[in-house]
Structure formats: structure tokens, C-alpha cells
Protein backbone atom coordinates (compact mmCIF):
# COMPACT_ATOMS: atom_id res chain seq x y z
CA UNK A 1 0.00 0.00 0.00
CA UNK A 2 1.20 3.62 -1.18
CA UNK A 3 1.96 6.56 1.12
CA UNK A 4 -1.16 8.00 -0.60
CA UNK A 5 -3.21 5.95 0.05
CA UNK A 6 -2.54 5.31 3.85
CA UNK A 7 -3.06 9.39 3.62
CA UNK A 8 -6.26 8.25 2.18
CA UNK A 9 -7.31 6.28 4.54
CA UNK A 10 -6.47 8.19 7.94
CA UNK A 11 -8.49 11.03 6.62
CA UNK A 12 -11.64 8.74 5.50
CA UNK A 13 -11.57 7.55 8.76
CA UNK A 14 -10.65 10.83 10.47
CA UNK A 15 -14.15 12.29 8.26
CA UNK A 16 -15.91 9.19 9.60
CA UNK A 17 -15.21 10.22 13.25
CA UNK A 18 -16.17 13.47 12.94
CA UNK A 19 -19.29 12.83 11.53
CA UNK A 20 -20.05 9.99 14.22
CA UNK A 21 -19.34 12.85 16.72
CA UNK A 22 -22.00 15.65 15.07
CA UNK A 23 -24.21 12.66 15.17
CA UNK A 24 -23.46 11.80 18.76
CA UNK A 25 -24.24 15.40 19.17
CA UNK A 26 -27.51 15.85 17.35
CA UNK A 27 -28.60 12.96 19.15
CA UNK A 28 -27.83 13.45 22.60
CA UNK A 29 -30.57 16.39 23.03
CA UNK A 30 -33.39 13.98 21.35
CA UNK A 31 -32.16 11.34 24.24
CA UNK A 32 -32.14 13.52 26.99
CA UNK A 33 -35.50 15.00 26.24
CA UNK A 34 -36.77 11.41 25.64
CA UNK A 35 -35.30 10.38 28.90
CA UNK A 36 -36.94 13.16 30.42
CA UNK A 37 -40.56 12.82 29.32
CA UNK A 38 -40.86 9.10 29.61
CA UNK A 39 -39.12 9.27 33.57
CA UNK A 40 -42.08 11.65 33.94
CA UNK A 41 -44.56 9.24 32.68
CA UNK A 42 -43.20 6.16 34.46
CA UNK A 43 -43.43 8.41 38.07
CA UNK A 44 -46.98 9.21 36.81
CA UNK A 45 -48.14 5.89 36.52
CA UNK A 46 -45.84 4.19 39.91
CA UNK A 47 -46.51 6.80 42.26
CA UNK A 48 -50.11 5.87 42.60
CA UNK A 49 -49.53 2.08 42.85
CA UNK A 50 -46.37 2.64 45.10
CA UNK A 51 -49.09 5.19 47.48
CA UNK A 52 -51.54 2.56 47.34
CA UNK A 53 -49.17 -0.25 48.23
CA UNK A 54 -47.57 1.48 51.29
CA UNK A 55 -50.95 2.42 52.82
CA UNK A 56 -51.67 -0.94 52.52
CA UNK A 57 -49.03 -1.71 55.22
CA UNK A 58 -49.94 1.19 57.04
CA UNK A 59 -51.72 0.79 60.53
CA UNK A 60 -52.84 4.33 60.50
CA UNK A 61 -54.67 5.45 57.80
CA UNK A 62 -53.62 8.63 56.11
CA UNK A 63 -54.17 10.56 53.07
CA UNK A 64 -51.05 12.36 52.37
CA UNK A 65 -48.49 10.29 50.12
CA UNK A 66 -45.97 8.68 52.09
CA UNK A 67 -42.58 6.77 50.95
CA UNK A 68 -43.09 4.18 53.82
CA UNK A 69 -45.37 3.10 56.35
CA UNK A 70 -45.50 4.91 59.24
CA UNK A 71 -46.51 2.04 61.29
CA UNK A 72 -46.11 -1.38 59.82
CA UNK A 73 -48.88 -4.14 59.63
CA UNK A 74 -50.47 -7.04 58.07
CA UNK A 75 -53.64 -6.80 59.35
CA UNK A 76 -55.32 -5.32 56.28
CA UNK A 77 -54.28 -8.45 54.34
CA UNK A 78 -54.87 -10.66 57.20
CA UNK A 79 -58.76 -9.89 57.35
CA UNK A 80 -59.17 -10.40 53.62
CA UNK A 81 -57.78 -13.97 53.90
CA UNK A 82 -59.40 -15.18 57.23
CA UNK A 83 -62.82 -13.55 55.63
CA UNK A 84 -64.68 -16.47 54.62
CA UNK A 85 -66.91 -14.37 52.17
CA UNK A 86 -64.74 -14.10 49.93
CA UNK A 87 -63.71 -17.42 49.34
CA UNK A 88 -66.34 -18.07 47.57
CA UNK A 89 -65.89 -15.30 45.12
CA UNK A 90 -62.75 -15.66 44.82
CA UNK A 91 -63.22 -19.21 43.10
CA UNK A 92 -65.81 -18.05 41.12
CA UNK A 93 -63.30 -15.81 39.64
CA UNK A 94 -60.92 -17.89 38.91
CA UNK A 95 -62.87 -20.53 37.68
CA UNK A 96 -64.45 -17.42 34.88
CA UNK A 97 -61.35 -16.63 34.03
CA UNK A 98 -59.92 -19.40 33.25
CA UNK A 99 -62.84 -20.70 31.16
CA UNK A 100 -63.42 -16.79 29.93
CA UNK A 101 -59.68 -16.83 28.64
CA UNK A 102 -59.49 -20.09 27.25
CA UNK A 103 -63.45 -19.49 25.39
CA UNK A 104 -62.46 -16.28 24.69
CA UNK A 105 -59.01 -17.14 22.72
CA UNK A 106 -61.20 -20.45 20.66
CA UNK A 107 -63.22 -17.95 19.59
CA UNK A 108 -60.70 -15.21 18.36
CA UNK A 109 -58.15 -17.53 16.96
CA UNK A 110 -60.62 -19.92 14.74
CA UNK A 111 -62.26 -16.03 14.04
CA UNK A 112 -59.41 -14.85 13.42
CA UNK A 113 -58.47 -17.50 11.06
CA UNK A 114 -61.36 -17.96 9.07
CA UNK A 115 -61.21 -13.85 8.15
CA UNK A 116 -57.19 -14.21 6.72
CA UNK A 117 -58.48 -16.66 4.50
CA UNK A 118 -58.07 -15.21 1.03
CA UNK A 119 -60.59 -17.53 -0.85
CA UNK A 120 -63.55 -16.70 2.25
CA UNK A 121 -66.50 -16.13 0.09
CA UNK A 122 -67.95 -13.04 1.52
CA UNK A 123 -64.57 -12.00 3.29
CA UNK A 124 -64.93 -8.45 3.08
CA UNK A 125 -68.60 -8.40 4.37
CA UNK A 126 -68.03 -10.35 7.04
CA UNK A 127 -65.20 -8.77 8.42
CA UNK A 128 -67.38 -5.02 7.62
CA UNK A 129 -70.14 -6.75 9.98
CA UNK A 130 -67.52 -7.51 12.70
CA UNK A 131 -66.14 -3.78 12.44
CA UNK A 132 -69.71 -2.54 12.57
CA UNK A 133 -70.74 -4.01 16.04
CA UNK A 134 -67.25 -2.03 17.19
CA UNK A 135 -68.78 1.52 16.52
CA UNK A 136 -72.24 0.36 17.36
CA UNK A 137 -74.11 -1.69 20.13
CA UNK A 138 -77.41 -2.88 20.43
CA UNK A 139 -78.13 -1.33 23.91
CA UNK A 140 -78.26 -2.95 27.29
CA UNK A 141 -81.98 -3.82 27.50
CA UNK A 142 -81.51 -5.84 24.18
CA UNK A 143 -78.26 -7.27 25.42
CA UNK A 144 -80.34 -8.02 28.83
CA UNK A 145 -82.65 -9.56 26.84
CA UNK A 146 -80.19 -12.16 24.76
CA UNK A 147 -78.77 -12.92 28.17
CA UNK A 148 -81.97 -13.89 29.51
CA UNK A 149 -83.22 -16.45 26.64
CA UNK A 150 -79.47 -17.79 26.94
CA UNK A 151 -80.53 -18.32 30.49
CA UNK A 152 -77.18 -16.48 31.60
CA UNK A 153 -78.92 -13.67 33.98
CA UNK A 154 -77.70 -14.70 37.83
CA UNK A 155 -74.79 -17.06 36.92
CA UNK A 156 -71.28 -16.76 36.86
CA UNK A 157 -70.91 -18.02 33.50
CA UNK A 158 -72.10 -14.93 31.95
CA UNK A 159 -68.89 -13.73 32.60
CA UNK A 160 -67.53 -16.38 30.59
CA UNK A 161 -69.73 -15.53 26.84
CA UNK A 162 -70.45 -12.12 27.34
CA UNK A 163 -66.26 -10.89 26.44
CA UNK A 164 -65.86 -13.86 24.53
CA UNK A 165 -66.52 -12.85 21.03
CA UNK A 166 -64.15 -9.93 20.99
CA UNK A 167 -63.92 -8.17 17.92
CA UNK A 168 -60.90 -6.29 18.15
CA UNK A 169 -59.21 -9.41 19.62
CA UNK A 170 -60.40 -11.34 17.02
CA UNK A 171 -58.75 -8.79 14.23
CA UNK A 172 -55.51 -8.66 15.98
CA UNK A 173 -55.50 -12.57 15.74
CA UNK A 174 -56.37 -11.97 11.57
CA UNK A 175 -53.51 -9.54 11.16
CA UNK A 176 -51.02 -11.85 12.86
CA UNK A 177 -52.13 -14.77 11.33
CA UNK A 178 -51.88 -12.90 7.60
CA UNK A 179 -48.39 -12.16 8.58
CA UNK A 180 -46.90 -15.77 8.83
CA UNK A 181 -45.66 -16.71 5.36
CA UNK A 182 -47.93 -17.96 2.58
CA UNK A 183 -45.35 -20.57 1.91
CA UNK A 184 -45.93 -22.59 4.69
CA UNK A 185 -49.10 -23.13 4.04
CA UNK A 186 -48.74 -23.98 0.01
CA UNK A 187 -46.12 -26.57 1.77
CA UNK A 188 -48.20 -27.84 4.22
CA UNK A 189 -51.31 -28.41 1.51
CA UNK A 190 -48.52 -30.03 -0.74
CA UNK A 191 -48.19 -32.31 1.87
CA UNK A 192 -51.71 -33.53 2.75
CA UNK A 193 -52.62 -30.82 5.49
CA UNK A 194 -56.38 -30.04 5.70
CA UNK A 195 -57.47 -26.45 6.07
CA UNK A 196 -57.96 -26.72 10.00
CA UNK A 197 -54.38 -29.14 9.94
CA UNK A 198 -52.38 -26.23 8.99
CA UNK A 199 -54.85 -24.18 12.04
CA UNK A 200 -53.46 -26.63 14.73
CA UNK A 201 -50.35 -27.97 13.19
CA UNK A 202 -48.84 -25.12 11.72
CA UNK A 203 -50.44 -21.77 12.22
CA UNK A 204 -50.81 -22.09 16.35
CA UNK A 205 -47.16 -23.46 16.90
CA UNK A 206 -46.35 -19.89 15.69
CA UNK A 207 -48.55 -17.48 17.51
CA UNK A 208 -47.54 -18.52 21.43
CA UNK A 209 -46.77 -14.10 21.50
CA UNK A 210 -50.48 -13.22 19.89
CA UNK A 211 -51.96 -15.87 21.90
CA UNK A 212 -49.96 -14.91 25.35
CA UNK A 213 -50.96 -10.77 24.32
CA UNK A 214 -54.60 -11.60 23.78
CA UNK A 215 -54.95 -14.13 26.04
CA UNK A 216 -53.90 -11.99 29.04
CA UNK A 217 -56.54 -9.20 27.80
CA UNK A 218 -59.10 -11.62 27.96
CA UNK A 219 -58.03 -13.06 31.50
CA UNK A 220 -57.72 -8.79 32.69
CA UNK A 221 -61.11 -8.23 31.24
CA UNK A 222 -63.17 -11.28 32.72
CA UNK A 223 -61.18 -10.77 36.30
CA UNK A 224 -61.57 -7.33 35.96
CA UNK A 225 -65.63 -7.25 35.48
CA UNK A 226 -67.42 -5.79 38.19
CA UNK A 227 -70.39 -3.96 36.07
CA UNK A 228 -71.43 -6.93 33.95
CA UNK A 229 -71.99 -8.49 37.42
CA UNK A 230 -73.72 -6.07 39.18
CA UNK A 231 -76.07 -5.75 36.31
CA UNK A 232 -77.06 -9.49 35.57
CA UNK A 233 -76.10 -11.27 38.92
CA UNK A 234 -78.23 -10.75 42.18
CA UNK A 235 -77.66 -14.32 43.41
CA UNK A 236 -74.55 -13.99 45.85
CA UNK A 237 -73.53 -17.10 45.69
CA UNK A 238 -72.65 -16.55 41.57
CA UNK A 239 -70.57 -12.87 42.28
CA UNK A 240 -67.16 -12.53 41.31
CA UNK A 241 -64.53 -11.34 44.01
CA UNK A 242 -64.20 -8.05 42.53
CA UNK A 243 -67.86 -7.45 43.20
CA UNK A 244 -67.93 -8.66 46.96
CA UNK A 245 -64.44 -7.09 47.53
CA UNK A 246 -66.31 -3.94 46.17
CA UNK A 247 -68.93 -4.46 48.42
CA UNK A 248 -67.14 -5.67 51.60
CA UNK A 249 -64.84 -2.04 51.68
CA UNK A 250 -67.05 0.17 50.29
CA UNK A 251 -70.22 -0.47 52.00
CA UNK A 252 -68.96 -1.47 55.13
CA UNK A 253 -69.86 -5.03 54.65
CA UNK A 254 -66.49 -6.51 56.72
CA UNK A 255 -66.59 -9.14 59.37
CA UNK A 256 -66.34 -8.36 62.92
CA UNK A 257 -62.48 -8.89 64.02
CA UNK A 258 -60.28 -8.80 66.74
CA UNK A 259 -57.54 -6.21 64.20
CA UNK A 260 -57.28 -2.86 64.69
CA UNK A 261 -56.95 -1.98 61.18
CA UNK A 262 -58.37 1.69 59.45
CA UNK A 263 -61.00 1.63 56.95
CA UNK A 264 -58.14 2.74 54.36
CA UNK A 265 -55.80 0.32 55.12
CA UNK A 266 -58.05 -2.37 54.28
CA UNK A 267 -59.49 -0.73 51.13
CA UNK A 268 -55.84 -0.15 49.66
CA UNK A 269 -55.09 -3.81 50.69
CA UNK A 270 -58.41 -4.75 48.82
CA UNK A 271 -57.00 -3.26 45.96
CA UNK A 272 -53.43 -4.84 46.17
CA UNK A 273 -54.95 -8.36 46.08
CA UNK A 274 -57.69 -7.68 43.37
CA UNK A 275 -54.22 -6.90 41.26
CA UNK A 276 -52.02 -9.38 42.81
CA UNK A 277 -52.47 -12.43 40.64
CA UNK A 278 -51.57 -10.47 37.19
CA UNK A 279 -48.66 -9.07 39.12
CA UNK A 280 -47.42 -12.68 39.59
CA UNK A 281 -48.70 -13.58 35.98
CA UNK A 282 -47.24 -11.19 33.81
CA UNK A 283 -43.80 -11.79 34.58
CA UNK A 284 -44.13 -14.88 33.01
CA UNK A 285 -45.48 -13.79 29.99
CA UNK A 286 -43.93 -10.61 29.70
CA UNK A 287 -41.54 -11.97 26.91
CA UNK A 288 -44.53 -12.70 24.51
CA UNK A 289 -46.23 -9.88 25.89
CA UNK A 290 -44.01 -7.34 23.86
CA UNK A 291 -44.19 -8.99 20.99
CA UNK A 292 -47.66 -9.60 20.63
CA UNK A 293 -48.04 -5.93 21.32
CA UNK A 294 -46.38 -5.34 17.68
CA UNK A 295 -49.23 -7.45 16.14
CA UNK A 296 -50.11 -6.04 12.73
CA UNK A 297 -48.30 -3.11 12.79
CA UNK A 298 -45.60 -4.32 10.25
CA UNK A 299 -46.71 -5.64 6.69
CA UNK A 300 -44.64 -6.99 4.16
């Protein structure tokens, strides 16, 4: 190699550097600002839960925010397990949401299915129809009504068909599902594979993140319920926990005990345990989580 061209090269990679450095530069205020506005955000959205969490623990009930207990107990959480009410309840609730997540994602995933299918005659209509019942609803007497002749009104299982068909879960499942490769089906068909084969064999193998994303909105939403329960459900021995959790802290409905424990402690520990199980859950599914949150929003 020439003198010239080593001269060459030391200044190509001398220009390089410099321009990595006005990069650096120009980039550094977007990053700071960014850093800025989504710290902001994040204490927005922990302060509450952290405020709620610590007056849990708190023996004397207060109203200003406080980093830590003043005075430490368990008592809040120690009346909500040793009340017998809500045992009940809370097996109802689990027993919806299991069955509401697992109805719910048979219902979006063959749903979604059937509407990525190119050949579909009447595709477009029916997924027009879908969108429609998005931007429009039929009212609550009329929905009252449907629940009735399905002989639904005062039982649990209500909980467990009313969020099931989903339509917005339901097109989430249809845009992921038209984003795995046409060539794995055109193989599997080459090889024998029926319509609903390549459903279970092929297409459902691939979509453990849209399953884990939608399934955990289902299992939120049927947990979550508190309305469709005090509208259809009278019966208390078909009420979710939300509902008698509701009812126990803010109506005054607790059990007689031998804890001194505040009126707030005990409704921010309500609150910690109505959350608790998706803050053990969605650990585990965080990983599929974040990708499923991307569904659709690429095409090729």
C-alpha cells in the first residue's frame, strides 16, 4: 500500500469520526429529552400504585403520600384472607377466568383465522359486519334480553360468553395470522394438510406471542368485570370477588375482628390483592407480551 493511500485512509476515517461525533451530538438532546418525558410518565403511573401499596401496610390510615409506612402491619391483608366471604368469590373468579380466557381465545383464533383466508366467500362483508358491532351496540336492554333467553342472567358463567366474542381481539388474531408466510401453508397443503391441519399444526405453533398478548386481555377483562356483574347477577352465591371485595370495603360489609386496622388500610389492601395475581402472571409472559403488542403493525 502507497503513502497515498494510507493518507487516504487516515483522513476517511478521520471524516468518519467526525461525523459519528456531530451525530453523537444531534442525538444526545433527542435522548435527553426522551429520557426526560418518559421518567415523567413512568413516576406518573408508579406513584399511585407505590401510594396505594404502602398504605396498605400502614396501621394508620392517612391521606397524604408517604414513601413508607409509618406504622407497619399485616392486618389489612390478614382480614381479607381469614374472611370467609370471599372465598367463595374468589373461586368463582378464577374458575371465569380461566374458562373466559381459554373461550375467549377459541373464539378469536378460529375467528381470526377464518377472516385471513383469502378464498372466504364473503370476506370483506363479514369482516365489515364484525367492524360494525365495534362503533355500534345494540343497547343494554336488548343485550339483557339475549342474556336472559341464553338463560345467563344470575350465573357466573355470563362472565364467561359475554367478552368472549371480541372483535378487536379477534382482528388482531387476523392480522397476525396474515403475517406468517404464505409458503408454509402452500407446503403444508402439498403435503396432505387439511385447512384446520395447517390451524393446529402449523399456524398455532407460531402465535404462542399473539396468543400470550390476547390471552392476558381476555383473562384482565373477565377478572376485571365488576359492572357486567352487578347488572345481571343478584344471586350472591354466583358474584365474582371483585364485586364482593367492592362491596365488603365500600359499603362497610367486613366481618367483625379482633384487628385494629383503618377503613383505608383495608381498602388499599383490597386493591393490592384484586391486582395481585396479574402481578405474579405477567412476569411470566412478559416476553410474549411485547411482541404480541407489535401485532399487525408491520406488513410486508
Amino acid at each position: 500500500m502507497t503513502l497515498k493511500e494510507n493518507d487516504n485512509q487516515a483522513e476517511g476515517k478521520k471524516k468518519i469520526k467526525i461525523a459519528q461525533t456531530k451525530a453523537r451530538k444531534k442525538i444526545d438532546w433527542f435522548d435527553i429529552v426522551n429520557y426526560i418525558i418518559f421518567t415523567i410518565i413512568a413516576l406518573i403511573i408508579i406513584v399511585p400504585i407505590w401510594k396505594v401499596l404502602v398504605d396498605s401496610f400502614n396501621q394508620v390510615g392517612v391521606y397524604q403520600f408517604k414513601l413508607f409506612p409509618t406504622k407497619f402491619t399485616l392486618d389489612g391483608y390478614r382480614v381479607i384472607i381469614e374472611t370467609k366471604q370471599l372465598y367463595r368469590p374468589f373461586l368463582n373468579s378464577f374458575i371465569t377466568t380461566i374458562a373466559g380466557t381459554l373461550f375467549g381465545l377459541a373464539v378469536a383464533t378460529l375467528g381470526g383465522y377464518v377472516l385471513s383466508q383469502e378464498e372466504l366467500p364473503g370476506r370483506a362483508a363479514l369482516a365489515y359486519f364484525l367492524l360494525f358491532t365495534m362503533i355500534f351496540s345494540g343497547g343494554m336492554i336488548p343485550e339483557y334480553l339475549v342474556m336472559k333467553k341464553l338463560h345467563l342472567v344470575n350465573s357466573m358463567w355470563i362472565l364467561v360468553v359475554k367478552h368472549a366474542v371480541n372483535v378487536y381481539n379477534i382482528i388482531l388474531m387476523k392480522n397476525f395470522f396474515e403475517g406468517i408466510p404464505k409458503s408454509l401453508h402452500e407446503a403444508a397443503r402439498i403435503d396432505g394438510c387439511s385447512t384446520m391441519g395447517i390451524f393446529f399444526k402449523i399456524v398455532l405453533p407460531l402465535s404462542k406471542a399473539a396468543l400470550a398478548s390476547v390471552g392476558l386481555m381476555y383473562a384482565v377483562t373477565v377478572w376485571n368485570d365488576y359492572s357486567t356483574v352487578k347488572i345481571y347477577i343478584t344471586d350472591p352465591t354466583q358474584v365474582n370477588f371483585q364485586y364482593k371485595l367492592r362491596n365488603m370495603i365500600m359499603d362497610g360489609d367486613t366481618p367483625t375482628t379482633s384487628y385494629d386496622v383503618s377503613q383505608t388500610t383495608l381498602f388499599n389492601a383490597g386493591i393490592v390483592s384484586a391486582i395481585l395475581p396479574f402481578m405474579i402472571l405477567y412476569p411470566f409472559l412478559q416476553q410474549y407480551f411485547v411482541q404480541g403488542v407489535n401485532i399487525g403493525a408491520v406488513k410486508e
